[in-house]
N, C-alpha and C. Protein backbone atom coordinates (compact mmCIF):
# COMPACT_ATOMS: atom_id res chain seq x y z
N UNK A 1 6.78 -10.33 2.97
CA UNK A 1 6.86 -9.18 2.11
C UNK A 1 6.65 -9.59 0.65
N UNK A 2 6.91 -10.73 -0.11
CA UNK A 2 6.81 -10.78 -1.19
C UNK A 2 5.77 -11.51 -1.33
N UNK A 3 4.88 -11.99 -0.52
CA UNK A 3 3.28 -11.89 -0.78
C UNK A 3 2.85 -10.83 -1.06
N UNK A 4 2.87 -9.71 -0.33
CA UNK A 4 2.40 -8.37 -0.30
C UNK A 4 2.61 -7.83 -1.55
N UNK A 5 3.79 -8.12 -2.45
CA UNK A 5 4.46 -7.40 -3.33
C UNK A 5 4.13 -8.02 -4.98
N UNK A 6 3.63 -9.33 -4.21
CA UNK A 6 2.85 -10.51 -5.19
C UNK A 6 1.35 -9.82 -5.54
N UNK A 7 0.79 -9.54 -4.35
CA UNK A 7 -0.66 -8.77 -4.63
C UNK A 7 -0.87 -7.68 -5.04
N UNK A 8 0.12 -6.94 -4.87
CA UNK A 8 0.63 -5.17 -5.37
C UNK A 8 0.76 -4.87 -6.80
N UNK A 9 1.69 -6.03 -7.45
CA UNK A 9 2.18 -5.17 -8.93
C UNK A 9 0.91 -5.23 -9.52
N UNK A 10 0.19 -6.44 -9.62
CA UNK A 10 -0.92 -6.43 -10.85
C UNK A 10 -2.13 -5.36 -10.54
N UNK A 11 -2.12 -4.60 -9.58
CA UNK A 11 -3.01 -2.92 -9.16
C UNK A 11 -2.13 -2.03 -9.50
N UNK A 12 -0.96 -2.09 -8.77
CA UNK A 12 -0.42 -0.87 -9.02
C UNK A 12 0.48 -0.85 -10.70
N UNK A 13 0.88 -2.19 -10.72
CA UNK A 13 2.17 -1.88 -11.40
C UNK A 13 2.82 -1.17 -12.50
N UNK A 14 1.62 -0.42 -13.31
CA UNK A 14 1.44 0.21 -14.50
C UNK A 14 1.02 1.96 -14.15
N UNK A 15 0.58 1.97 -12.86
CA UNK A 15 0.56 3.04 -12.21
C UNK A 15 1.86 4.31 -11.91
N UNK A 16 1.64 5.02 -12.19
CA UNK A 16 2.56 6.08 -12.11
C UNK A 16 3.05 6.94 -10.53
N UNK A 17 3.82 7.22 -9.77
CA UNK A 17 3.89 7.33 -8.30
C UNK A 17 2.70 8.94 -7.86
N UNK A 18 2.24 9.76 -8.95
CA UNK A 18 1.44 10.44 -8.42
C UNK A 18 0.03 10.08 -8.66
N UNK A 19 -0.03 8.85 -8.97
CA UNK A 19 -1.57 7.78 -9.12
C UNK A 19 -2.25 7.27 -7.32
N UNK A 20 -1.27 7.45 -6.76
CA UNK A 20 -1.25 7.11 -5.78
C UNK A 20 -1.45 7.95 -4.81
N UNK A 21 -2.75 7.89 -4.57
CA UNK A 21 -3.70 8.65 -3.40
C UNK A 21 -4.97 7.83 -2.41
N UNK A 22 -5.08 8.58 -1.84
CA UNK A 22 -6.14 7.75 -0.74
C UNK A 22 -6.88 6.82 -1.41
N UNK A 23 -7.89 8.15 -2.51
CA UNK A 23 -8.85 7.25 -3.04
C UNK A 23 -8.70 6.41 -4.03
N UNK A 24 -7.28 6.20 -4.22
CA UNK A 24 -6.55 4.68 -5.12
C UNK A 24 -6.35 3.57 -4.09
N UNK A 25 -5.77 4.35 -2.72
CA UNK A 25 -5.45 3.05 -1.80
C UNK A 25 -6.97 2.34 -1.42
N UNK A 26 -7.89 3.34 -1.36
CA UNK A 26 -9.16 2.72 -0.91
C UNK A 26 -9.99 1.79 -2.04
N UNK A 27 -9.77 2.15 -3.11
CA UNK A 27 -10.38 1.45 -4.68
C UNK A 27 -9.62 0.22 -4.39
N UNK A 28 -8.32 -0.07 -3.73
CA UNK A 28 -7.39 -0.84 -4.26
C UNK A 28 -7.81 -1.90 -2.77
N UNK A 29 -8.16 -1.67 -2.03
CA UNK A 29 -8.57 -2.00 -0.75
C UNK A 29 -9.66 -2.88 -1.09
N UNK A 30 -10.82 -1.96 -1.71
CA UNK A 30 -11.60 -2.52 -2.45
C UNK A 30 -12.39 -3.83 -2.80
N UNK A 31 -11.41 -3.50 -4.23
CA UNK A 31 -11.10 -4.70 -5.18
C UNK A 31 -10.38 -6.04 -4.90
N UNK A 32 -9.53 -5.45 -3.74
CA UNK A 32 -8.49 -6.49 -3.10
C UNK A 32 -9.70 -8.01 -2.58
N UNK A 33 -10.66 -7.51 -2.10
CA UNK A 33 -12.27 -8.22 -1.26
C UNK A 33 -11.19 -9.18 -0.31
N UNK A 34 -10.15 -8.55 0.51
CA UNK A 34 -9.43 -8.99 1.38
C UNK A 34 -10.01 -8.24 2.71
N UNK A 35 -9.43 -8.55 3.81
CA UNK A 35 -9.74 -8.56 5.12
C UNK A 35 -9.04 -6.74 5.32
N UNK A 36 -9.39 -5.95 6.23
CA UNK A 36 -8.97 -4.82 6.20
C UNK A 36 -7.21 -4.83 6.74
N UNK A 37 -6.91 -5.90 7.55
CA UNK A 37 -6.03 -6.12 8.02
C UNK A 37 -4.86 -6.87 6.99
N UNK A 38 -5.40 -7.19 5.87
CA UNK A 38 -4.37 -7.83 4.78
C UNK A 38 -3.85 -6.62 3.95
N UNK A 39 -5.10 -5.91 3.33
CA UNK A 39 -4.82 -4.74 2.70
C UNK A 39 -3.84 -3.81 3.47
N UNK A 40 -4.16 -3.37 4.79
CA UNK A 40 -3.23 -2.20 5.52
C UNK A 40 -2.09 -2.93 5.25
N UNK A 41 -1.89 -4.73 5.69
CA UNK A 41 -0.34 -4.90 5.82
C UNK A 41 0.41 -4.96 4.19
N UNK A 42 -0.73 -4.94 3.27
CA UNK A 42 0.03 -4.97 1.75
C UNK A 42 0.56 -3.32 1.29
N UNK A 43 -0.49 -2.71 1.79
CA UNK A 43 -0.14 -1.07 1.60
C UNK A 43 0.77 -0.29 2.33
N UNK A 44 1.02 -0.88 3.54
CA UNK A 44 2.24 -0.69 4.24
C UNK A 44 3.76 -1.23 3.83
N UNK A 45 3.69 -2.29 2.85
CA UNK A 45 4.91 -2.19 2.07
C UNK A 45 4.80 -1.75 1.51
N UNK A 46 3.88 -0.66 0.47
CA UNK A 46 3.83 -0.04 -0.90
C UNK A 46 4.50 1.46 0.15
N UNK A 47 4.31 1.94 1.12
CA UNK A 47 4.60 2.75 1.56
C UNK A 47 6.36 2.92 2.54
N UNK A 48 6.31 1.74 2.49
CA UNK A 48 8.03 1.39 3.04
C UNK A 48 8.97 1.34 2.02
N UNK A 49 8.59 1.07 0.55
CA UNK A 49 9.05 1.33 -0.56
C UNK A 49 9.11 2.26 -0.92
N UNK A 50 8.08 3.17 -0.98
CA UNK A 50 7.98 4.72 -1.08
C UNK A 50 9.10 5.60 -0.50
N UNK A 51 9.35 5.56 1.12
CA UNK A 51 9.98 6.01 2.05
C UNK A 51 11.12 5.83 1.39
N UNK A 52 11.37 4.33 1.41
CA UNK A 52 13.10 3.61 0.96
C UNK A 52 13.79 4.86 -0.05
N UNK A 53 12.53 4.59 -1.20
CA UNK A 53 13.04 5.50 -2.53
C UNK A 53 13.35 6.59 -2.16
N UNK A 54 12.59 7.93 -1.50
CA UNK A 54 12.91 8.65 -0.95
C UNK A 54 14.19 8.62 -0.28
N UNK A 55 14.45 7.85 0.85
CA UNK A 55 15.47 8.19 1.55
C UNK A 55 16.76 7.89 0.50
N UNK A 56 16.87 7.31 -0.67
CA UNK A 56 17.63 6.37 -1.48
C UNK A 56 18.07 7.63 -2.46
N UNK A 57 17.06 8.43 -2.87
CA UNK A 57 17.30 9.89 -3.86
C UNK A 57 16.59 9.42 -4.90
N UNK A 58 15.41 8.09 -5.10
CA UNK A 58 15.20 8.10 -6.69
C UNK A 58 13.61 8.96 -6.58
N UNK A 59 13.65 9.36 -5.40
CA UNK A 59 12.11 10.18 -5.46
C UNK A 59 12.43 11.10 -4.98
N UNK A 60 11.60 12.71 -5.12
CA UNK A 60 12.15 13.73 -4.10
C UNK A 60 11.36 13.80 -2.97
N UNK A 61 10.07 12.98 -3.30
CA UNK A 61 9.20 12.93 -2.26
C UNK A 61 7.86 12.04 -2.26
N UNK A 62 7.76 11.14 -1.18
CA UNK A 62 6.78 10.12 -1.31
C UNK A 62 5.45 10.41 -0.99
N UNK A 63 4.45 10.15 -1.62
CA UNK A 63 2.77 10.68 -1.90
C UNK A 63 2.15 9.55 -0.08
N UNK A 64 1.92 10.65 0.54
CA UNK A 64 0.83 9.42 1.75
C UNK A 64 0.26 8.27 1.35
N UNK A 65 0.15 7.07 1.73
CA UNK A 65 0.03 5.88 1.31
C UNK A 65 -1.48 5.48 2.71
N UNK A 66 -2.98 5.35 1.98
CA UNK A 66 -3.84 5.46 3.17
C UNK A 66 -4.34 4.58 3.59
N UNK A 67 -4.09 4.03 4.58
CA UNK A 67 -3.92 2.60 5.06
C UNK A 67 -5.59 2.54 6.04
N UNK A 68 -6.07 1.53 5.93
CA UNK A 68 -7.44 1.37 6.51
C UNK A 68 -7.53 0.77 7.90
N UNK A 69 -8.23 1.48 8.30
CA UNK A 69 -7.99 1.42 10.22
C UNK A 69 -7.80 -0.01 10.61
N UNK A 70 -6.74 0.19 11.60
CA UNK A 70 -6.43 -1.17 12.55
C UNK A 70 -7.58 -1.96 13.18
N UNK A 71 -7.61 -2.87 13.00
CA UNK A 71 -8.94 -3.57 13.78
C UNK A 71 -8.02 -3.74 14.76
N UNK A 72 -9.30 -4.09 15.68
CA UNK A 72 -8.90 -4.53 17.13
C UNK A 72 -8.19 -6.48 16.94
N UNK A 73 -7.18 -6.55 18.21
CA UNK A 73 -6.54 -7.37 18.40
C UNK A 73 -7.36 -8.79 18.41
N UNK A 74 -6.72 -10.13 17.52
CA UNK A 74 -7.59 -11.05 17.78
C UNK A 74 -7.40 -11.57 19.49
N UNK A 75 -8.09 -12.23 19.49
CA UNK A 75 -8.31 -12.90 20.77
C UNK A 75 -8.07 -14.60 20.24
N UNK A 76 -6.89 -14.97 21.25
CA UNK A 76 -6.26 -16.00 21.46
C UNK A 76 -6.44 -17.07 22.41
């Protein structure tokens, strides 16, 4: 998680919580020039944080967080 959170602040961190829409997660996907499977698992903590806050009371409500399709399973 704090890899994920390592690659997160310097995109998001100046960002405001209604900055945060598809076509930010996809810009951010992007720019990332990471694997589709790094990005979903970095944007999936930006969105477990989201939730947290929410369930916590410091948000009244968390913006969809759009995560880029699952690739298929490696082969082992």
């Amino acid at each position: 998680m704090a890899y994920a959170i390592k690659a997160l602040a310097p995109w998001w961190g100046e960002s405001s919580i209604a900055a945060i829409s598809a076509a930010a997660c996809r810009r951010y996907t992007k720019d990332r020039a990471v694997k589709d499977a790094t990005a979903r698992r970095e944007l999936g903590v930006l969105s477990a944080a989201l939730r947290y806050c929410t369930r916590e009371g410091y948000l009244s409500s968390a913006p969809q967080v759009w995560l880029p399709a699952k690739g298929p399973p490696r082969d082992r």
